[in-house]
Protein backbone atom coordinates (compact mmCIF):
# COMPACT_ATOMS: atom_id res chain seq x y z
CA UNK A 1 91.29 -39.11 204.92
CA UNK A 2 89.50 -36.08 206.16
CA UNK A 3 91.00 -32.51 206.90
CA UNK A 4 91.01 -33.17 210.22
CA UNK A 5 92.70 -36.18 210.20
CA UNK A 6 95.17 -34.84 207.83
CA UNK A 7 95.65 -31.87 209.98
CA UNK A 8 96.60 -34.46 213.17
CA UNK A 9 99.25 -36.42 210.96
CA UNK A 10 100.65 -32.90 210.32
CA UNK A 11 100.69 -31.79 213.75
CA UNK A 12 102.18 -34.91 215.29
CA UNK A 13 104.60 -35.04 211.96
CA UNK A 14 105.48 -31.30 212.95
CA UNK A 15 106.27 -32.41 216.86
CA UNK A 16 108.59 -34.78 215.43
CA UNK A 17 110.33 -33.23 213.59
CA UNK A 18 110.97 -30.78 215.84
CA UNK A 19 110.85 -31.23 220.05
CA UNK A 20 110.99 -34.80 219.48
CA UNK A 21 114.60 -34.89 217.03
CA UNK A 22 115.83 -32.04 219.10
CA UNK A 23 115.50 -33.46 222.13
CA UNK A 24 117.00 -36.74 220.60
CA UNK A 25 119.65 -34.92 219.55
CA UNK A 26 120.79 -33.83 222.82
CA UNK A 27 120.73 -37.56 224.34
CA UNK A 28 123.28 -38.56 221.71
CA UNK A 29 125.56 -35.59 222.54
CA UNK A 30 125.09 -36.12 226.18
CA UNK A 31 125.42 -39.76 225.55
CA UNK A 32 128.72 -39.43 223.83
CA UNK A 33 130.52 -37.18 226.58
CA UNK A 34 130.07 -40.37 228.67
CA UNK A 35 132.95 -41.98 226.85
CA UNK A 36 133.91 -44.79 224.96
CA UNK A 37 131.01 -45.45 222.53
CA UNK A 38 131.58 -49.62 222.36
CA UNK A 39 130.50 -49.94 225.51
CA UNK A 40 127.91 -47.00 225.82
CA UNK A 41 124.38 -48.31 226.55
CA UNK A 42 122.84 -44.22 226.62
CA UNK A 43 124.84 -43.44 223.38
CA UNK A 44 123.19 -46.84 221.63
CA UNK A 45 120.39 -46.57 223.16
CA UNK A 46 119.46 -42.88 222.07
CA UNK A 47 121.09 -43.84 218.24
CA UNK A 48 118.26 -46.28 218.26
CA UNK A 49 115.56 -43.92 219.45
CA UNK A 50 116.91 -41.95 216.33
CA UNK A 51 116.70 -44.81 214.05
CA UNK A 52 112.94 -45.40 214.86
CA UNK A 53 111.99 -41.58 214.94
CA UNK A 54 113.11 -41.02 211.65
CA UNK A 55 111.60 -44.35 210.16
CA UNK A 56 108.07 -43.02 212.12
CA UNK A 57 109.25 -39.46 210.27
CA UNK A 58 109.54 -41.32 206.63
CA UNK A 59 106.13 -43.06 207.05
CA UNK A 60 104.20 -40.04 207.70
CA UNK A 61 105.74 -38.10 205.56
CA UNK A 62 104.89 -40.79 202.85
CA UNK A 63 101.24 -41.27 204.25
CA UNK A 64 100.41 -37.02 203.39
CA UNK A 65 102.31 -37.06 200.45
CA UNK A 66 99.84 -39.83 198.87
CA UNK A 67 96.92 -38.58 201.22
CA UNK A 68 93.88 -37.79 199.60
CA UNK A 69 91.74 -35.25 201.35
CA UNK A 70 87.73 -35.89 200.97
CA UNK A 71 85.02 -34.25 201.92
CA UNK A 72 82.55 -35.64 204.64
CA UNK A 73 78.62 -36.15 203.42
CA UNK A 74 76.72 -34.14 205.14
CA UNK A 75 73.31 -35.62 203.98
CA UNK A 76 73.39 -38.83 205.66
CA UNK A 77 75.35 -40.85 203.19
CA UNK A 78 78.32 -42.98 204.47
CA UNK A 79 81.80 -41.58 203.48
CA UNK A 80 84.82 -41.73 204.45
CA UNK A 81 84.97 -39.99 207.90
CA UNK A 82 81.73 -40.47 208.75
CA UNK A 83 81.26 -42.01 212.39
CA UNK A 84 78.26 -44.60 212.00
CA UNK A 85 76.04 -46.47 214.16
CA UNK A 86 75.36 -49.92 212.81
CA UNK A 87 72.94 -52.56 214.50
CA UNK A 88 73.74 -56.49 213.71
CA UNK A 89 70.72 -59.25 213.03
CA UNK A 90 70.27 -59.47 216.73
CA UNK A 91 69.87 -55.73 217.31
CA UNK A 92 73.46 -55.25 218.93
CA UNK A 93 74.50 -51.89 218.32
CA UNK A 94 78.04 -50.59 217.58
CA UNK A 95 79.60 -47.71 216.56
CA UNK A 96 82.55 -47.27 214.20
CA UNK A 97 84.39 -44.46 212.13
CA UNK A 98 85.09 -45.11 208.59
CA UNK A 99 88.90 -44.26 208.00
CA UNK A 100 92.46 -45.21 207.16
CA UNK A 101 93.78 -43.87 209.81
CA UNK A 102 92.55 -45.13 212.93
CA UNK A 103 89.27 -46.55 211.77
CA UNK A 104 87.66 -49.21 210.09
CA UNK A 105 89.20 -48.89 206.44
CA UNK A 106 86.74 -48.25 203.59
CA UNK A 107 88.30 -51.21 201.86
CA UNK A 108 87.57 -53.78 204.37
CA UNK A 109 84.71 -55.41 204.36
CA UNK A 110 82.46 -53.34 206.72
CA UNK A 111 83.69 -50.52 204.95
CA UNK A 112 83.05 -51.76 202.15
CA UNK A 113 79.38 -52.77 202.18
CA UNK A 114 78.84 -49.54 204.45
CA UNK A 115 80.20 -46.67 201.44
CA UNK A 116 77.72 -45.04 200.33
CA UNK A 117 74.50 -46.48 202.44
CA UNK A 118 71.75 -44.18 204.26
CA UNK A 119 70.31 -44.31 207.46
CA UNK A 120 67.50 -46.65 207.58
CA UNK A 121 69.85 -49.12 204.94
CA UNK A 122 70.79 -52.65 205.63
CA UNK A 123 73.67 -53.82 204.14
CA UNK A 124 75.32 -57.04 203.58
CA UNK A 125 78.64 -57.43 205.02
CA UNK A 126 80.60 -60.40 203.12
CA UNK A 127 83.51 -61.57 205.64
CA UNK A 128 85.51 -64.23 205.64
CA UNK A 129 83.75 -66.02 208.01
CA UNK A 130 80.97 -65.16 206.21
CA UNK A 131 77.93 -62.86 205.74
CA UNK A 132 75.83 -60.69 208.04
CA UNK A 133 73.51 -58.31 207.75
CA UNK A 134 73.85 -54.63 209.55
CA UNK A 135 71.55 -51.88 209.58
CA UNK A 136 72.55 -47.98 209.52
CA UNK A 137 71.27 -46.87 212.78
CA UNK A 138 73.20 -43.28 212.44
CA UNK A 139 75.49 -41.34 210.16
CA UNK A 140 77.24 -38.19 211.76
């Protein structure tokens, strides 16, 4: 992933960890003043809201542990990061970001056949449904 991507997950890891359990927090003691606790839909409901904040809290923590950070190619090369404008056999343009978070993966097949091309390149892309050809319109 990029720095900048890495420097979202951290941000919105950050906000979880904090506002978000603290606020969280405060439902379940609210919750609990209600009463009895069997029969408590806000106390259950919030305990579940905790339950799925901390999984989301575990996964990104896990994600920027084992995050690699890369550089983007400033020379016109794909990379990971880069946003790139690809044009299909029939000219239709499109215009994707290569990442693994929130993009097209680099190990996908796009991805794949895109690392590392220039602008001007076509590429073959080998899909399951099978191959195509795309040209690299734009790298930025």
């Amino acid at each position: 992933m990029t720095q900048a991507q890495h420097d979202a997950l951290a941000a919105e890891l950050a906000e979880l960890e904090g506002p978000r359990r603290s606020a969280i927090v405060e439902a379940i003691a609210t919750a609990r003043g209600f009463g009895d606790l069997s029969e408590n839909f806000a106390y259950h409901d919030a305990k579940n809201e905790q339950g799925l904040l901390e999984r989301r809290i575990t996964i990104m923590r896990a994600r920027l542990e084992s995050a690699v950070v890369v550089e983007q190619s400033a020379d016109g090369v794909v990379g990971v990061g880069s946003v790139v404008e690809v044009a299909d056999e029939a000219g239709e343009t499109m215009e994707i970001e290569i990442s693994s978070v929130g993009g097209v993966s680099p190990d996908s097949p796009l991805g794949t056949a895109l690392v590392g091309a220039k602008v001007g390149e076509t590429v073959e892309v080998k899909a399951p449904q099978g191959s195509w050809q795309a040209r690299v319109v734009s790298v930025h």
